[in-house]
N, C-alpha and C. Protein backbone atom coordinates (compact mmCIF):
# COMPACT_ATOMS: atom_id res chain seq x y z
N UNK A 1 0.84 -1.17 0.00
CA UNK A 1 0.00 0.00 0.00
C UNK A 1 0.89 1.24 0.00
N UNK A 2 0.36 2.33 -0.96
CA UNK A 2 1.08 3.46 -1.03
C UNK A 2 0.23 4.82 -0.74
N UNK A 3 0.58 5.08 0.31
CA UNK A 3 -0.23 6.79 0.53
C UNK A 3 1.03 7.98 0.59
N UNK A 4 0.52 8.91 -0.55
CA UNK A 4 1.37 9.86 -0.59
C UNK A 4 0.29 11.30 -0.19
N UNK A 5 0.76 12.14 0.59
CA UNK A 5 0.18 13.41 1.12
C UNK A 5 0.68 14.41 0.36
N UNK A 6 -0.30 15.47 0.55
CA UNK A 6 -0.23 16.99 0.08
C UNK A 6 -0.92 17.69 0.64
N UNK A 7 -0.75 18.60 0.27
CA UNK A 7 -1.51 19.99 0.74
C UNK A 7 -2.14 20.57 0.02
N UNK A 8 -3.44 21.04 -0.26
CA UNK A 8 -4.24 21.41 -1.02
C UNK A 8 -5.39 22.41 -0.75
N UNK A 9 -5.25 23.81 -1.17
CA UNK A 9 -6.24 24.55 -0.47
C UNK A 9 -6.53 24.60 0.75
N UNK A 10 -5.54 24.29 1.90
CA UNK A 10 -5.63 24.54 3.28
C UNK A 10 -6.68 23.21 3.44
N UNK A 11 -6.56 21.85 2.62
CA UNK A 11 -6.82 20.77 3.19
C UNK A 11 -5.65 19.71 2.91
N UNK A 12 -5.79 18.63 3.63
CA UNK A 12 -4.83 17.40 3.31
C UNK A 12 -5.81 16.70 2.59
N UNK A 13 -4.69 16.17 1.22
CA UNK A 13 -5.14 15.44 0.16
C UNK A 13 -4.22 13.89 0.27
N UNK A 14 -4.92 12.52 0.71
CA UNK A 14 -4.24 11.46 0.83
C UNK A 14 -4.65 10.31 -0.45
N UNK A 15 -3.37 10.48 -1.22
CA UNK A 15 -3.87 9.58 -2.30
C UNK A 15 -2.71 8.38 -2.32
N UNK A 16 -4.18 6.96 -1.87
CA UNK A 16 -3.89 5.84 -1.82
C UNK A 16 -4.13 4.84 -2.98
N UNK A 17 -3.19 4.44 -2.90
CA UNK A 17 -3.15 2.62 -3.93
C UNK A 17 -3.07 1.65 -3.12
N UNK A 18 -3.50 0.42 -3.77
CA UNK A 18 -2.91 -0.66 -3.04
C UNK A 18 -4.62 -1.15 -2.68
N UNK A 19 -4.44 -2.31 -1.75
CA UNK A 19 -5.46 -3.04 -1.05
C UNK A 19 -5.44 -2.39 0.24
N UNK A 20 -6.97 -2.41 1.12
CA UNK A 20 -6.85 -2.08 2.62
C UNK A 20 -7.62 -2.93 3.07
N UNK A 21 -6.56 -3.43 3.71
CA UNK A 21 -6.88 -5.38 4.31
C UNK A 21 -6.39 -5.62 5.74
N UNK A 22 -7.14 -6.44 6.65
CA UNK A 22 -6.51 -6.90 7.80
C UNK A 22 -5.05 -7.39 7.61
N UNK A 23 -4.33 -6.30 8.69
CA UNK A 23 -2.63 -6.50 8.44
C UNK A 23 -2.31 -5.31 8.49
N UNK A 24 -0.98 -5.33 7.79
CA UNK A 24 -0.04 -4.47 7.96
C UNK A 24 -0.78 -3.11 6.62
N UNK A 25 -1.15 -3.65 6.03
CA UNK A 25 -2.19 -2.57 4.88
C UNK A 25 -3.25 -1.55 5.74
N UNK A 26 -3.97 -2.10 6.51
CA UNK A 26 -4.91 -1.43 6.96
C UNK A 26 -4.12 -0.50 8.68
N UNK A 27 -2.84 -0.81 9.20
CA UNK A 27 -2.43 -0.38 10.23
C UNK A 27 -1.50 0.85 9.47
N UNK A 28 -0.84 0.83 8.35
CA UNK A 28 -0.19 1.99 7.33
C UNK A 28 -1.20 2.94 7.04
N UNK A 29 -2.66 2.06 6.66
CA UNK A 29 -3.85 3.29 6.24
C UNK A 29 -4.19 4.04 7.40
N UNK A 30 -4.45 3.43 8.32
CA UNK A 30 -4.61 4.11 10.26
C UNK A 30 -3.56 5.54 10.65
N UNK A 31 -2.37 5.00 10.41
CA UNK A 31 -1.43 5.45 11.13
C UNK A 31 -1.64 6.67 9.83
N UNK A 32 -1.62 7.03 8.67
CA UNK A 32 -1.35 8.20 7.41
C UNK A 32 -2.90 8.46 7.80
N UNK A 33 -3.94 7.97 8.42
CA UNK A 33 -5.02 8.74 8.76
C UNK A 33 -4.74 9.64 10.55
N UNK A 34 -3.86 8.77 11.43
CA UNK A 34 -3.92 9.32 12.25
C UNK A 34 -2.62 11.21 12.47
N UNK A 35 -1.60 10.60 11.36
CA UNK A 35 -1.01 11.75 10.94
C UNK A 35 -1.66 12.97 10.75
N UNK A 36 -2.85 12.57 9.67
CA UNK A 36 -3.56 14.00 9.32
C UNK A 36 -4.23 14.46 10.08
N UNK A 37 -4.53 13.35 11.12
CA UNK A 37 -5.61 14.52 12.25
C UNK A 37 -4.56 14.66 13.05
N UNK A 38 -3.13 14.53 13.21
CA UNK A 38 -2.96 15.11 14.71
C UNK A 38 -1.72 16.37 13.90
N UNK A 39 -1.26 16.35 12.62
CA UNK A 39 -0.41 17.08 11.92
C UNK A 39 -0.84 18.29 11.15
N UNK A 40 -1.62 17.95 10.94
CA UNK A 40 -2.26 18.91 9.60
C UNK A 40 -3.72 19.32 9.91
N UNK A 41 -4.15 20.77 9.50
CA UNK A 41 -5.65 20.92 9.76
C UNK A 41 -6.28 20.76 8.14
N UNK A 42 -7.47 21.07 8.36
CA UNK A 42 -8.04 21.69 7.11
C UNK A 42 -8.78 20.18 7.23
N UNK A 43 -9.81 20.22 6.29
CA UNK A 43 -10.46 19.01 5.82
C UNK A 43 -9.06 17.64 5.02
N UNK A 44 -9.88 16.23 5.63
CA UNK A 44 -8.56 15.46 4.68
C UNK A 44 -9.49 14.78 3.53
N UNK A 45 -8.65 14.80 2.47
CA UNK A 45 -9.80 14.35 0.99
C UNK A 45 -8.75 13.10 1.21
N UNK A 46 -9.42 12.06 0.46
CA UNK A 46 -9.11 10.82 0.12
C UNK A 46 -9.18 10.18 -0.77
N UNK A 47 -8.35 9.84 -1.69
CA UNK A 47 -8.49 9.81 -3.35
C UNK A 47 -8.69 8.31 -3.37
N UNK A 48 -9.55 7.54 -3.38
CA UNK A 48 -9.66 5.85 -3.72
C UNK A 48 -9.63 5.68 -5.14
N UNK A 49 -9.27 6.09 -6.08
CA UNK A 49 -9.41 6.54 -7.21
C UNK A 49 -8.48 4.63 -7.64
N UNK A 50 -7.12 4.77 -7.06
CA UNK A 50 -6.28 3.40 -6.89
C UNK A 50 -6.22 2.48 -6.03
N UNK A 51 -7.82 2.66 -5.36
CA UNK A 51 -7.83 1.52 -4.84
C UNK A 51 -9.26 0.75 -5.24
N UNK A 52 -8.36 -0.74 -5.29
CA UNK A 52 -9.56 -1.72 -5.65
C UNK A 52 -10.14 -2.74 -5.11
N UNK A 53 -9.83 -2.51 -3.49
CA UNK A 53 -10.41 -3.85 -2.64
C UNK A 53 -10.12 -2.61 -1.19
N UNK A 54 -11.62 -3.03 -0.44
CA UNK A 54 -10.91 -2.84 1.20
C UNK A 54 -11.77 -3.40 2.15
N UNK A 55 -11.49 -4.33 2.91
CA UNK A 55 -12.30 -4.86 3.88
C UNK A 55 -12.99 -4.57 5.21
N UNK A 56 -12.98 -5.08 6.00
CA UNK A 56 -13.94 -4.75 6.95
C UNK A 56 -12.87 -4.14 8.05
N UNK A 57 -11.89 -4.53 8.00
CA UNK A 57 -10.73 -3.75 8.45
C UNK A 57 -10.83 -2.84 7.70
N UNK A 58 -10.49 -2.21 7.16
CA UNK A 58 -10.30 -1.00 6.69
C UNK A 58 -11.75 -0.13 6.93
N UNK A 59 -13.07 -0.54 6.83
CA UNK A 59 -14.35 -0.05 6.36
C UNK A 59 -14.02 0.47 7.87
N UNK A 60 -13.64 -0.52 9.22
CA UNK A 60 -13.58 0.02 10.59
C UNK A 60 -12.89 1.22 10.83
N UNK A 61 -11.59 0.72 10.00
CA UNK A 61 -10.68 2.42 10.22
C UNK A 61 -11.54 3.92 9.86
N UNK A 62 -11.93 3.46 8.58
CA UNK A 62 -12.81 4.81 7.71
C UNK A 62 -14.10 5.29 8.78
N UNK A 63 -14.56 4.42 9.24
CA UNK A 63 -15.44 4.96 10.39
C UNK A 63 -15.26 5.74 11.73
N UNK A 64 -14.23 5.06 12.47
CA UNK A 64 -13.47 5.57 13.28
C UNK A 64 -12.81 6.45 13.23
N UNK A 65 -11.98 6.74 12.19
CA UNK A 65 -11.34 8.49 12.00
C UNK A 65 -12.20 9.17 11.40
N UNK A 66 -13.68 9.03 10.83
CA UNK A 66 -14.53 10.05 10.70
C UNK A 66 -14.79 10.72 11.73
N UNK A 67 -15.55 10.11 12.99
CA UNK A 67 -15.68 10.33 14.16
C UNK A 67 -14.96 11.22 14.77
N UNK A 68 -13.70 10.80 14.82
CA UNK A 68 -12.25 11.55 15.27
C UNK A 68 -12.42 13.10 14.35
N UNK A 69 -12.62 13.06 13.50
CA UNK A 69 -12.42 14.40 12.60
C UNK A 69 -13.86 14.78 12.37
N UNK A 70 -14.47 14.63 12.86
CA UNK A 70 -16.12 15.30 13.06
C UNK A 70 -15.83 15.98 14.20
N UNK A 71 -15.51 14.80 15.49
CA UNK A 71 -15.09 15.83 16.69
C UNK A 71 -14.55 17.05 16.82
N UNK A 72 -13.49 17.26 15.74
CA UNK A 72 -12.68 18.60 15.72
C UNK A 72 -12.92 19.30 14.52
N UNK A 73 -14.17 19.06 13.94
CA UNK A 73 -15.14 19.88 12.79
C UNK A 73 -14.41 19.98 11.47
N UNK A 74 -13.92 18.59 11.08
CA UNK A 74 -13.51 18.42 9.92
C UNK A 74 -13.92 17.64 9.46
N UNK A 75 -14.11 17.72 7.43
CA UNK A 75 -14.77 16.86 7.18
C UNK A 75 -13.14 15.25 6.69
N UNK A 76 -14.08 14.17 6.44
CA UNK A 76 -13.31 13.38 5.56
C UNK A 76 -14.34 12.34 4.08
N UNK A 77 -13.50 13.64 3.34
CA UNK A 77 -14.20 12.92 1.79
C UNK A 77 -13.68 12.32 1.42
N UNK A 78 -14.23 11.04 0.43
CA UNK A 78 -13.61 9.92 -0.12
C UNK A 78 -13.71 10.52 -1.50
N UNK A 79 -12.61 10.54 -2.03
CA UNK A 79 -12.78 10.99 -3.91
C UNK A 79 -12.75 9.24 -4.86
N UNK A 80 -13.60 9.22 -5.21
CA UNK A 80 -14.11 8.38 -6.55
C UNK A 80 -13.58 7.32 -5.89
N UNK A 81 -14.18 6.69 -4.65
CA UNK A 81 -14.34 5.41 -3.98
C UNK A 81 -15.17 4.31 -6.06
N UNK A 82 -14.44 3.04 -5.56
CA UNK A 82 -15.08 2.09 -6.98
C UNK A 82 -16.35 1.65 -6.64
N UNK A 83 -16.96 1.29 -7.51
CA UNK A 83 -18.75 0.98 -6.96
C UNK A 83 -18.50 -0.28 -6.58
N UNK A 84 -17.42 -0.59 -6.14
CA UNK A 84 -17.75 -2.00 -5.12
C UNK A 84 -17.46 -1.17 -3.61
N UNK A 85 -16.57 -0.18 -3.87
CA UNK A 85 -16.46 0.25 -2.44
C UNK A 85 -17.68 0.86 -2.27
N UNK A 86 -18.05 2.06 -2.63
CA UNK A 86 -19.92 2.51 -2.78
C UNK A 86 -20.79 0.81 -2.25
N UNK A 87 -20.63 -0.40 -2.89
CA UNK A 87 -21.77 -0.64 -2.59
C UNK A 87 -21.65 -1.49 -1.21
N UNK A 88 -20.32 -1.93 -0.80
CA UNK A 88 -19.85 -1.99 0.25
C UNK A 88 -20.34 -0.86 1.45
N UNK A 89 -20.35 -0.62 1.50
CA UNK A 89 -20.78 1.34 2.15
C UNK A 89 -22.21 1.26 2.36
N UNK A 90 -22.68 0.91 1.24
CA UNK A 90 -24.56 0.93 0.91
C UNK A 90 -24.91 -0.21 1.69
N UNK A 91 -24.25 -1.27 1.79
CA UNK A 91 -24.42 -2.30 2.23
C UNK A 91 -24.79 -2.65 3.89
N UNK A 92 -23.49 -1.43 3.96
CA UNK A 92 -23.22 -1.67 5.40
C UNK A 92 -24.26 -0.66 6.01
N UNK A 93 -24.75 0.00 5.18
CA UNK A 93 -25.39 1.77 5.25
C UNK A 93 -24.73 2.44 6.33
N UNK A 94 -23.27 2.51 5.37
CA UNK A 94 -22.73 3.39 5.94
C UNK A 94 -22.81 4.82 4.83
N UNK A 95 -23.02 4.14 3.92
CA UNK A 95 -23.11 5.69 2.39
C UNK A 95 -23.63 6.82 2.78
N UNK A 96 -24.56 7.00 3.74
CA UNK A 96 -25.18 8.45 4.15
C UNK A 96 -24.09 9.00 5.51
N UNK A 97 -23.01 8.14 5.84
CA UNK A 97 -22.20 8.66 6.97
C UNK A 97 -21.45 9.67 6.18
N UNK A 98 -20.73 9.19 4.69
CA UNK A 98 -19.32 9.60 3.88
C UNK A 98 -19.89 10.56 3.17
N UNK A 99 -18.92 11.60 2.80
CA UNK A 99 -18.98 12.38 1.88
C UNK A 99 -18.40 11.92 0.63
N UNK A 100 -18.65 12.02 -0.16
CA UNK A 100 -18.16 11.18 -1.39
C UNK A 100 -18.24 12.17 -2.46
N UNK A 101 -17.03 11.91 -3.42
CA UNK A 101 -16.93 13.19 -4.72
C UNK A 101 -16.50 12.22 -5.71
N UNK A 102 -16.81 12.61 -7.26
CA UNK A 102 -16.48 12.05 -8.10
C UNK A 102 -15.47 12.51 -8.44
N UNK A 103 -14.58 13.44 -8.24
CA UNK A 103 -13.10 13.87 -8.80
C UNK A 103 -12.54 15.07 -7.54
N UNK A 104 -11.64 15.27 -7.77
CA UNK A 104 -10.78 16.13 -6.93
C UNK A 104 -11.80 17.88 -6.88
N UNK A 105 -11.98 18.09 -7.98
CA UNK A 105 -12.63 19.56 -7.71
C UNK A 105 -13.93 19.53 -7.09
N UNK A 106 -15.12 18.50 -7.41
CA UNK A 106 -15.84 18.35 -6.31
C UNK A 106 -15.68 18.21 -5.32
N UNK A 107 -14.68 17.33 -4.45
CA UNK A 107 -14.23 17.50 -3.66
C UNK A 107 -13.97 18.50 -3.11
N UNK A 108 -13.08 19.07 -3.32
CA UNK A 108 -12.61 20.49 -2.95
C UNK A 108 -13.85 21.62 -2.65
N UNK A 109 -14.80 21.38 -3.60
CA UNK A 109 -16.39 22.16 -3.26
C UNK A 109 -16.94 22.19 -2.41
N UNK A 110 -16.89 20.64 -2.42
CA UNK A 110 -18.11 19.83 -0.73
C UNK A 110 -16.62 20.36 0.55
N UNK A 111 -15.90 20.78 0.72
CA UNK A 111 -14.74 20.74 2.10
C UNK A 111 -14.75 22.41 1.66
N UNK A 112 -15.30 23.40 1.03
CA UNK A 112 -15.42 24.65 1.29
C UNK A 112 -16.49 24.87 1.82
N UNK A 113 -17.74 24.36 1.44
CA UNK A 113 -19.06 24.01 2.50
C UNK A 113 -19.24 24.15 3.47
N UNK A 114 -20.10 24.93 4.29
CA UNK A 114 -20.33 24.41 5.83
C UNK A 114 -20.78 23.71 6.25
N UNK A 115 -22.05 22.83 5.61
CA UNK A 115 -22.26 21.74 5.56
C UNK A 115 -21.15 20.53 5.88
N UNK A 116 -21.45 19.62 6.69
CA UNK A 116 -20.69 18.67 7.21
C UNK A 116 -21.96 16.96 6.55
């Protein structure tokens, strides 16, 4: 798994590849999620754009640092999650928790918002 960070409009932009799976995949995705909330402010976007599998480990992480970054009034958008991850999400009905964008500039729209 590869997560590389940036900075973007006074938000953090984390764009991941790879699988997020019970293991050492989903404790790398934790730890580059727990970075951005304790390093960086601003909303964190999340590009799934390269990723094509993530399990219930991972679905746990994505829930849990929402929480964490709701608490301190930030959002966390997923950019162009694959419609298995969407239906994963739908499934779990978690889809009305996430903010979800089809590309980077929507993104960037929905995290200028006050809307949460």
């Amino acid at each position: 798994m590869i997560v590389e960070k940036s900075k973007l409009q006074g938000n953090t932009l984390l764009n991941v590849e790879g699988v997020i799976k019970l293991g050492e995949s989903a404790r790398f995705f934790a730890e580059a999620l727990q970075r951005a909330l304790e390093e960086e402010s601003g909303h964190v976007l999340i590009d799934f754009s390269r990723i094509n599998y993530i399990d219930s480990t991972g679905i746990g992480e994505l829930v849990g640092y929402l929480g964490r970054f709701r608490d301190l009034d930030r959002k966390m958008i997923l950019i162009n999650p694959s419609d298995r991850i969407r239906k994963l999400l739908a499934i779990a009905q978690l889809d009305r928790l996430f903010v979800m964008a089809e590309n980077l500039d929507e993104a960037l729209g929905q995290a200028a918002t006050e809307e949460r």
